[in-house]
Protein backbone atom coordinates (compact mmCIF):
# COMPACT_ATOMS: atom_id res chain seq x y z
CA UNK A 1 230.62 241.25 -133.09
CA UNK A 2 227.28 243.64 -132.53
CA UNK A 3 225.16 242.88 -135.33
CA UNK A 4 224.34 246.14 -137.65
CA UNK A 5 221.04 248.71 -136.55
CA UNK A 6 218.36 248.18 -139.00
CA UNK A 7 217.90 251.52 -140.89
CA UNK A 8 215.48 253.54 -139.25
CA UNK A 9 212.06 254.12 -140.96
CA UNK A 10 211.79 256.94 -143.28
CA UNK A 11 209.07 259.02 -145.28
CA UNK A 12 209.75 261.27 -147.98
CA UNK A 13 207.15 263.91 -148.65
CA UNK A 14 207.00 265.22 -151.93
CA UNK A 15 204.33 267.83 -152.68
CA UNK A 16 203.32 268.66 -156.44
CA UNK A 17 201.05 270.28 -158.39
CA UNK A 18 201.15 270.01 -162.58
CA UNK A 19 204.42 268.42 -162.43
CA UNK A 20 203.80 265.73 -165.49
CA UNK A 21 207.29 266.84 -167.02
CA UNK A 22 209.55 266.28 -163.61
CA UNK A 23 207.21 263.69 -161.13
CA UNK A 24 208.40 260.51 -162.55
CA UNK A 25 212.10 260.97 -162.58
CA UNK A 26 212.05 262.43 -158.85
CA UNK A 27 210.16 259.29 -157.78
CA UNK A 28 212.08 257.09 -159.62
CA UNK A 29 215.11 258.60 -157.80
CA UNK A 30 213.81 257.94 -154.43
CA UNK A 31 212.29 254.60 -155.04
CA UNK A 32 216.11 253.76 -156.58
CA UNK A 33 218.07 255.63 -154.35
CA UNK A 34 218.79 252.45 -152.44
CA UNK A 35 216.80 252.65 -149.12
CA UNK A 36 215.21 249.43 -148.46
CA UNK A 37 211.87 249.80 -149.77
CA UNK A 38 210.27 248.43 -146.35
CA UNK A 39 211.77 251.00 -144.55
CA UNK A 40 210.53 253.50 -146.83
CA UNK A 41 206.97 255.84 -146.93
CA UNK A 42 207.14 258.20 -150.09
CA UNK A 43 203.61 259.88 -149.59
CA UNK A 44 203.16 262.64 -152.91
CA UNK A 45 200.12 265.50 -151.84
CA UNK A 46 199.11 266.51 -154.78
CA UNK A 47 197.44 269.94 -155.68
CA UNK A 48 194.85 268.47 -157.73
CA UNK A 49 196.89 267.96 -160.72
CA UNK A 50 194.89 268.52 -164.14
CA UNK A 51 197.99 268.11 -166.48
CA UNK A 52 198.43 264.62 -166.47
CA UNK A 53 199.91 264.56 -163.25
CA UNK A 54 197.37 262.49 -161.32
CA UNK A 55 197.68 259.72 -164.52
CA UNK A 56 201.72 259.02 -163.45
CA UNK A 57 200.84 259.14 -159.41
CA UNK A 58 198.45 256.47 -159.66
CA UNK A 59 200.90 254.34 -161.50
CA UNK A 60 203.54 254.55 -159.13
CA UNK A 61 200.89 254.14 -156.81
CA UNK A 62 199.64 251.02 -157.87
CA UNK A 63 203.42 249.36 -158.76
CA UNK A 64 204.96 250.53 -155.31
CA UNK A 65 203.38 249.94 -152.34
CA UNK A 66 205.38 252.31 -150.49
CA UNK A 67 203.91 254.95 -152.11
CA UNK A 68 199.95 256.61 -151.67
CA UNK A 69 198.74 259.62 -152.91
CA UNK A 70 197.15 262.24 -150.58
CA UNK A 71 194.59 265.15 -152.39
CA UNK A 72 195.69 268.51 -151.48
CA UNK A 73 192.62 270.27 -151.58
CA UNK A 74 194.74 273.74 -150.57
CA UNK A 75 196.71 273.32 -153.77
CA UNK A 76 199.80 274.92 -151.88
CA UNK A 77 202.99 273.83 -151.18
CA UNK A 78 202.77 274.23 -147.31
CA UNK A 79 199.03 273.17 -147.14
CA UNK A 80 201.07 269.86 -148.74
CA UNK A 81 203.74 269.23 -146.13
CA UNK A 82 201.30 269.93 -143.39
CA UNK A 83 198.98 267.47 -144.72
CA UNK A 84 202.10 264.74 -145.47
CA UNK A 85 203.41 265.19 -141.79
CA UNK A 86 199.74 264.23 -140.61
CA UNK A 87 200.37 260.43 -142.52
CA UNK A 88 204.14 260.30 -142.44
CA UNK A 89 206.10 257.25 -140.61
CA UNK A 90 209.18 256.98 -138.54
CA UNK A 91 211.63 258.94 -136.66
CA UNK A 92 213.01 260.51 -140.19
CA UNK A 93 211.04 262.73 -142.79
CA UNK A 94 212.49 263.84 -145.73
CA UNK A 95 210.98 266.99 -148.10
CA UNK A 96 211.87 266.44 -151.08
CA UNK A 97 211.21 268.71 -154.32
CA UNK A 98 209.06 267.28 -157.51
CA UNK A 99 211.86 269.20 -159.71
CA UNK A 100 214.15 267.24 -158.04
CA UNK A 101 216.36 264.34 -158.91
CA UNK A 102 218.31 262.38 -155.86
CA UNK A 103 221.90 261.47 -155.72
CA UNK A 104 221.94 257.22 -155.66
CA UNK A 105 222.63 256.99 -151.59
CA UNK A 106 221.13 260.11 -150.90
CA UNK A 107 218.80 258.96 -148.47
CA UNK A 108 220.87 256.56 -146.30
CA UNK A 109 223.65 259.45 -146.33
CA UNK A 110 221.04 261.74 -144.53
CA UNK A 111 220.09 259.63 -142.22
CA UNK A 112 223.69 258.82 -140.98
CA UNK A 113 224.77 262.11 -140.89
CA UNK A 114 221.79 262.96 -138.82
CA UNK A 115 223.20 260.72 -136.28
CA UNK A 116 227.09 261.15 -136.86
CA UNK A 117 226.62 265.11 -136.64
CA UNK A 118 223.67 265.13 -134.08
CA UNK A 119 221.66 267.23 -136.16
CA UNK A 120 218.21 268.51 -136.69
CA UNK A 121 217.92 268.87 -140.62
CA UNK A 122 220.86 267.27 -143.19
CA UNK A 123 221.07 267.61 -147.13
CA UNK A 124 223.08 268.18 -149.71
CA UNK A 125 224.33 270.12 -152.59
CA UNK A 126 221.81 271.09 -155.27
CA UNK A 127 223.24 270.64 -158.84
CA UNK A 128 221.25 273.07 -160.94
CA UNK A 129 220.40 271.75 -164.52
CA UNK A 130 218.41 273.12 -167.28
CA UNK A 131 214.84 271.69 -167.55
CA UNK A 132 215.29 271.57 -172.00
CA UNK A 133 218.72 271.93 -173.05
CA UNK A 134 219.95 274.94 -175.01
CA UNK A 135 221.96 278.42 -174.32
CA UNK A 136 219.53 279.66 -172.24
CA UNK A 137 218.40 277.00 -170.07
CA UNK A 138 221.93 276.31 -169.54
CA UNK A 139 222.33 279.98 -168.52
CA UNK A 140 219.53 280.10 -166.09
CA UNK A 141 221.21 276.70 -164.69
CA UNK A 142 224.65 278.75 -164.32
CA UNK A 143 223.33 281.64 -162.77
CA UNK A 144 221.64 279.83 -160.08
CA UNK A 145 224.96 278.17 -159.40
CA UNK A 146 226.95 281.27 -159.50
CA UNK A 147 227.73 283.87 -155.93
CA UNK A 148 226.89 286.62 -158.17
CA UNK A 149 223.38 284.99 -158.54
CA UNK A 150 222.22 283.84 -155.51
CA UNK A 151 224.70 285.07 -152.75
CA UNK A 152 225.58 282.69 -150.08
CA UNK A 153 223.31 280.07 -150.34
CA UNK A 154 225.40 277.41 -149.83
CA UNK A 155 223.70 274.35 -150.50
CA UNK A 156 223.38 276.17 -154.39
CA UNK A 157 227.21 277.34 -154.71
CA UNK A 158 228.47 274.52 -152.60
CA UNK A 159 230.67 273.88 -149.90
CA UNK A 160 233.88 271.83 -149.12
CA UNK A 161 233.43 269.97 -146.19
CA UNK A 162 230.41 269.66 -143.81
CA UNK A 163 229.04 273.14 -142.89
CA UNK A 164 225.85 274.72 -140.33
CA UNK A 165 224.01 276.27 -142.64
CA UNK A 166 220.75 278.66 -142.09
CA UNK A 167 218.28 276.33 -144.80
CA UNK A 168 218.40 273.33 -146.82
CA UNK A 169 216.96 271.59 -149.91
CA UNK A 170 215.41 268.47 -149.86
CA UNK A 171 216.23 267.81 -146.26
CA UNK A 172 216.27 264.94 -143.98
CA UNK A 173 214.39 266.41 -140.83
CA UNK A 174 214.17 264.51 -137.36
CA UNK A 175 209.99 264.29 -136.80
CA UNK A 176 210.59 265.42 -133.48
CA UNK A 177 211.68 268.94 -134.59
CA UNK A 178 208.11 269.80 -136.26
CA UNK A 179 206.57 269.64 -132.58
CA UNK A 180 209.91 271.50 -130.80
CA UNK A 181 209.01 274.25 -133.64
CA UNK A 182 205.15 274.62 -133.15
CA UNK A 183 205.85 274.27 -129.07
CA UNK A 184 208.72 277.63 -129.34
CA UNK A 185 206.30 279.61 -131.91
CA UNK A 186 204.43 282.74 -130.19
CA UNK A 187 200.80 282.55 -129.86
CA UNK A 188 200.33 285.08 -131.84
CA UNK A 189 201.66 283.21 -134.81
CA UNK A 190 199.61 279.79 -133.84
CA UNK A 191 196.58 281.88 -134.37
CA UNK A 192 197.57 283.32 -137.81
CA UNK A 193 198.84 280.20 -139.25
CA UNK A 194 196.88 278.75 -141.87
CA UNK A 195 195.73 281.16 -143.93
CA UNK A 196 193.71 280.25 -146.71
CA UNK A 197 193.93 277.05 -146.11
CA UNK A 198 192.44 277.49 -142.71
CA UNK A 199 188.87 276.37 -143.36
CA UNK A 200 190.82 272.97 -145.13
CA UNK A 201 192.19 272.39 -141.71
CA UNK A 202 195.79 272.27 -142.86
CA UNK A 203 196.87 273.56 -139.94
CA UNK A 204 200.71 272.74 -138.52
CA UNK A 205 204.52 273.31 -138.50
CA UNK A 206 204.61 275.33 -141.96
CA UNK A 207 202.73 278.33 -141.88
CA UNK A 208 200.07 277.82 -144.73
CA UNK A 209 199.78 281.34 -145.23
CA UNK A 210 202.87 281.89 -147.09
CA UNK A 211 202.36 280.19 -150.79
CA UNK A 212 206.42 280.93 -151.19
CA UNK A 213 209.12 281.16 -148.61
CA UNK A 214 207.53 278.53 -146.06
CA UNK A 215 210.96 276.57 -145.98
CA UNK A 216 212.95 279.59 -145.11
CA UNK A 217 210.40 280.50 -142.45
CA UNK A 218 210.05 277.14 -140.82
CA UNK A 219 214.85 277.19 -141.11
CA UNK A 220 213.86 280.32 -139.02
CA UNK A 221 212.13 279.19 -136.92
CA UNK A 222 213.82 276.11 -136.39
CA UNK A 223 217.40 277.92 -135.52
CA UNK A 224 214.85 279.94 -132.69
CA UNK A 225 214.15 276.80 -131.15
CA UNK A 226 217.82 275.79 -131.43
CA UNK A 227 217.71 273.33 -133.95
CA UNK A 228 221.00 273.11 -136.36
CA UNK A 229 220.86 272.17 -140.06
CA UNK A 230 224.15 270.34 -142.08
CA UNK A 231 225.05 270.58 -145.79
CA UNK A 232 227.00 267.48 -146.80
CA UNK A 233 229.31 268.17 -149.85
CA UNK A 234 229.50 264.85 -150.93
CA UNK A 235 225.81 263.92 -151.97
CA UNK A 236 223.63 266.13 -153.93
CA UNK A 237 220.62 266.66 -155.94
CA UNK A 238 220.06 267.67 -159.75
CA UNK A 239 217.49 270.54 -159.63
CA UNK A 240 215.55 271.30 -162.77
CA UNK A 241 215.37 274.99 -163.48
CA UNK A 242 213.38 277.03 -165.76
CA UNK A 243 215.02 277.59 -169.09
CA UNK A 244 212.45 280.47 -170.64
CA UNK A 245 213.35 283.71 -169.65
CA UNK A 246 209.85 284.79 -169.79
CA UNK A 247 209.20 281.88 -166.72
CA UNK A 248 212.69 282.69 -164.87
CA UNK A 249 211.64 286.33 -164.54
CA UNK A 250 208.21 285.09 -163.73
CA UNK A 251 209.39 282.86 -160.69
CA UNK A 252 211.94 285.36 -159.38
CA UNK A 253 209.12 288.49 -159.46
CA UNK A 254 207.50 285.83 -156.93
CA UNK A 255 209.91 284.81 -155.03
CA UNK A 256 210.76 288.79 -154.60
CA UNK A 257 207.25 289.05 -154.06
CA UNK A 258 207.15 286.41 -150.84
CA UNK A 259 210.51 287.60 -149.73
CA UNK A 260 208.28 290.30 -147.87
CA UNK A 261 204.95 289.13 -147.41
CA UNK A 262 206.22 286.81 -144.53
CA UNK A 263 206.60 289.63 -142.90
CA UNK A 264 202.40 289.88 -142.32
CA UNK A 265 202.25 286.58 -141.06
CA UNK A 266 205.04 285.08 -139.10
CA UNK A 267 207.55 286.99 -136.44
CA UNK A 268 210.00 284.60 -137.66
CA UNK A 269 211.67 286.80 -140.31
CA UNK A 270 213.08 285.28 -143.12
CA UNK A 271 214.71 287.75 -144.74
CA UNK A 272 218.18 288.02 -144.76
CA UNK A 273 220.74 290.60 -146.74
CA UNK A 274 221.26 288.56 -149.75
CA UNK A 275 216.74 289.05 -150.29
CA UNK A 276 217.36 292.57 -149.47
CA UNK A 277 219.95 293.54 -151.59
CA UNK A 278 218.07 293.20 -155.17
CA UNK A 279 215.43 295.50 -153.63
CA UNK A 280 217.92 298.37 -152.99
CA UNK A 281 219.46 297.98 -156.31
CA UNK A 282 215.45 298.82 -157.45
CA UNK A 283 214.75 301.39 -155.62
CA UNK A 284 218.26 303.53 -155.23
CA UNK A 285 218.43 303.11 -159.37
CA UNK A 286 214.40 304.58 -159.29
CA UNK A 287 214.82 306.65 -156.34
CA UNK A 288 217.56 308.83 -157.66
CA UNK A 289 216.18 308.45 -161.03
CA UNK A 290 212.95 310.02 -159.88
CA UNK A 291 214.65 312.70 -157.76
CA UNK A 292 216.67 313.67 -160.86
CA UNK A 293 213.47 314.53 -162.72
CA UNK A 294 213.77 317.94 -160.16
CA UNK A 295 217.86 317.39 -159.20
CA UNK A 296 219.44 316.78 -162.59
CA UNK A 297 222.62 315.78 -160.70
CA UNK A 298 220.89 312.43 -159.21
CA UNK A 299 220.30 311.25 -163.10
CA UNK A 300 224.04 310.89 -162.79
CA UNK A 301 224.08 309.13 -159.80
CA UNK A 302 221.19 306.88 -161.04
CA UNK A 303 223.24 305.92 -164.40
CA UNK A 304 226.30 305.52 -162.10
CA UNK A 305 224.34 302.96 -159.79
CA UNK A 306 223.29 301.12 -163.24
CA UNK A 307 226.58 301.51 -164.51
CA UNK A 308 228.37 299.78 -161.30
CA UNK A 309 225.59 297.48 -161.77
CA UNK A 310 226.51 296.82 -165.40
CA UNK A 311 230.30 296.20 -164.55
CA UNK A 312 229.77 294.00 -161.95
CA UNK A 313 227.70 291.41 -163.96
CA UNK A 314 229.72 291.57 -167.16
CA UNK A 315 233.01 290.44 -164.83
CA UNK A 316 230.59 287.59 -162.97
CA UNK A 317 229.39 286.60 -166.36
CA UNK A 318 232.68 286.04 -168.00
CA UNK A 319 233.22 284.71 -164.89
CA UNK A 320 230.43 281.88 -164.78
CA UNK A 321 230.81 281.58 -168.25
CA UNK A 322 234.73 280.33 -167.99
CA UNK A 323 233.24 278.07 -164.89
CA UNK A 324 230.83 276.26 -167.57
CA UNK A 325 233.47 276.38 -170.51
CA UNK A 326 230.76 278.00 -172.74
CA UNK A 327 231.07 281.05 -174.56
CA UNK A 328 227.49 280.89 -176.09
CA UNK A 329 226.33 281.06 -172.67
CA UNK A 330 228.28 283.90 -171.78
CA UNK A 331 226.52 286.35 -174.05
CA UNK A 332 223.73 285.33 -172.85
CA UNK A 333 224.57 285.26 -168.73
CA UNK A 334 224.09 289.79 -168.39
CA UNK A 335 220.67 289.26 -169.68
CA UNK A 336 219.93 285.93 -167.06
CA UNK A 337 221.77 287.60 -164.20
CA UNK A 338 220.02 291.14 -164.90
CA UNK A 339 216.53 289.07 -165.28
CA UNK A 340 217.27 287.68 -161.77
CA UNK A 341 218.01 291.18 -159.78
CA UNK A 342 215.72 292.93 -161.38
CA UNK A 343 212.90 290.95 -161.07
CA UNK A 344 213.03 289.98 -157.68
CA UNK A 345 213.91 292.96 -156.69
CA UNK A 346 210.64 294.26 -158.48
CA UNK A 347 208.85 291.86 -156.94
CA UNK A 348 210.24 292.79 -153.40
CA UNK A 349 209.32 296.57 -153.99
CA UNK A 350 205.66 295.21 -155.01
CA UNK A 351 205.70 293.29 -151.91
CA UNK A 352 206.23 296.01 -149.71
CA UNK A 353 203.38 297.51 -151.29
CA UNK A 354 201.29 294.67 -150.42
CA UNK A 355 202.42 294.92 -147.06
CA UNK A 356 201.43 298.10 -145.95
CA UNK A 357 198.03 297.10 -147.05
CA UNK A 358 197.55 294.21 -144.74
CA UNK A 359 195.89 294.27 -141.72
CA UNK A 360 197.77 291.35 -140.42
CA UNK A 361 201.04 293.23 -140.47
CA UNK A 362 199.17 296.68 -139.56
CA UNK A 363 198.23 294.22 -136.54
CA UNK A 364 201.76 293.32 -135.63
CA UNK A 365 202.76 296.87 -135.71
CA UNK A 366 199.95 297.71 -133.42
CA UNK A 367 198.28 300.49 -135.59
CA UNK A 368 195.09 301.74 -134.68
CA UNK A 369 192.12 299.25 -135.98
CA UNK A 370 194.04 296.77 -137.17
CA UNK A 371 192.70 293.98 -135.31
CA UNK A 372 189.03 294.52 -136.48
CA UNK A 373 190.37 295.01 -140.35
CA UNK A 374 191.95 291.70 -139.33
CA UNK A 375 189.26 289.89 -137.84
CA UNK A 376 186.70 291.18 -141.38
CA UNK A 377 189.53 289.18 -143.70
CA UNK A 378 190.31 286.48 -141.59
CA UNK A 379 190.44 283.01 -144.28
CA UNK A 380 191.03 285.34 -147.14
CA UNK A 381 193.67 284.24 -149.24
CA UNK A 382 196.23 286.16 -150.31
């Protein structure tokens, strides 16, 4: 009998920044998840946390010793994996959210379905939960579960059996993709890399310049240099989301916002039709609401756009409201699904604004002068 392969040696990179409410139950999920604790790196870059953050890390710090603390003097989320991969161990790295909690197993799972699947990048499902409990927060958590709500991201609405999918959450990466990815990237994209986080020398596989999107772009980039990603149905992750609809609108204006913006910086587009579609909801309900000001008619068509509109997400909340057996929540689901649309698409049609005025993607397109307006901004941060 062929006695068992040791595990191979993992890290788990987990970058934060004011995470005080969510930091201790993600590390406690990792640090219990099973893995044997020699075989296991859990390296936290922190933002410079000033909310009591910095108070838990050291703990952990100083009760595990598989887990240090690395200042991330960037303060951005891929100024933090860039600066993890630099220190991380082992064949294996995992990325794993602070708002996220792990599945018990999760870990091991990953790393046996990177070898039983010959892939690149495994995860799992993402269980969305509400970060305080109540109608809305419960909402929020329903609508980020829900088709209607975020389209076909499968690792958020879930899948029945293994499936290829085109990004992942809280993945289990081989190391050896991070240098197939920077080796495949353009030139032109090696020199734009980094951002503001240049002059920190945070320089590497995610692009530094993009505060938001940088997983989406590196899954991009990643498929380009034919590397294939797994979901797994049967292991997941709980997921806290935000359960204020003042902060849900907030994060979904910027994640509209650096739908587009990647757009300056990296020829690896990340934008597929589910990011596009809120911002043609925008702009054919303002577009034909503007036009009407001189076509009456197109106020018509604008208030028939709204109306479809309106339909659609009373059906899909009844809908994810029979899902959750709640009918509290179902009053409140229009108003959470409406908040989502709108304000990334918002922030999308801001984002294109931002766009045109940056010389990096005037550069791209070749205009005239770009490349000096590029060269006077170079290390700004955007």
């Amino acid at each position: 009998m062929q006695p068992q392969q040791p595990l191979p040696f993992i890290t788990v990179l987990v970058p934060c920044r004011n995470e005080r409410a969510f930091v201790a139950r993600c590390l406690d999920s990792i640090l219990r998840n099973g893995y044997p604790s020699d075989r296991l790196l859990v390296l936290v870059v922190d933002g410079m946390s000033d909310d009591g953050t910095r108070a838990v890390l050291e703990t952990y710090a100083r009760d595990y010793e598989c887990v240090r603390v690395i200042d991330n003097q960037g303060q951005t989320t891929p100024n933090a994996l860039n600066l993890g991969l630099r220190d991380a161990q082992g064949p294996i790295v995992f990325r794993v959210d602070a708002h996220a909690r792990l599945a018990p197993g999760y870990l091991r799972r990953c790393v046996e379905a990177l070898q039983e699947y010959a892939a690149d990048v495994v995860c799992g499902v993402m269980h969305t939960v509400p970060a305080t409990e109540g109608p809305m927060g419960r909402a929020i958590a329903a609508a980020l579960g829900h088709p209607f709500g975020v389209g076909n991201s499968y690792f958020r609405i879930h899948v029945s059996r293994p499936t290829w999918v085109d990004t992942v959450f809280c993945g289990g990466y081989r190391r050896e993709v991070f240098d197939r990815v920077l080796a495949s990237d353009p030139p032109a994209d090696r020199e734009t890399e980094g951002g503001g986080g240049a002059a920190l020398d945070t320089r590497g596989p995610f692009n530094a310049a993009l505060v938001r999107g940088q997983d989406m772009d590196f899954s991009v980039r990643l498929r380009k240099a034919g590397g294939r990603m797994l979901l797994l149905p049967d292991i997941g992750t709980d997921y806290y989301a935000r359960s204020t609809i003042r902060s849900f609108w907030n994060q979904n204006w910027s994640n509209g916002v650096w739908a587009i913006l990647p757009l300056a910086y990296s020829s690896g587009t990340s934008i597929s039709l589910r990011h596009l579609i809120p911002l043609s909801f925008v702009l054919s309900v303002a577009v034909t609401a503007a036009v009407g000001f001189a076509l009456p008619a197109c106020l018509w068509v604008s208030a028939g756009i709204a109306g479809l509109y309106g339909v659609v997400n009373l059906f899909a909340s009844l809908h994810a409201a029979w899902r959750e057996r709640s009918a509290a929540i179902g009053l409140l689901l229009p108003l959470v699904f409406a908040t989502l649309h709108v304000g990334y698409g918002v922030g999308s049609l801001w984002g294109l604004v931002r766009l045109v005025g940056l010389p990096q993607f005037r550069r791209r397109l070749g205009w005239p002068g770009s490349r000096r307006a590029a060269a006077m901004v170079s290390g700004e941060r955007v």
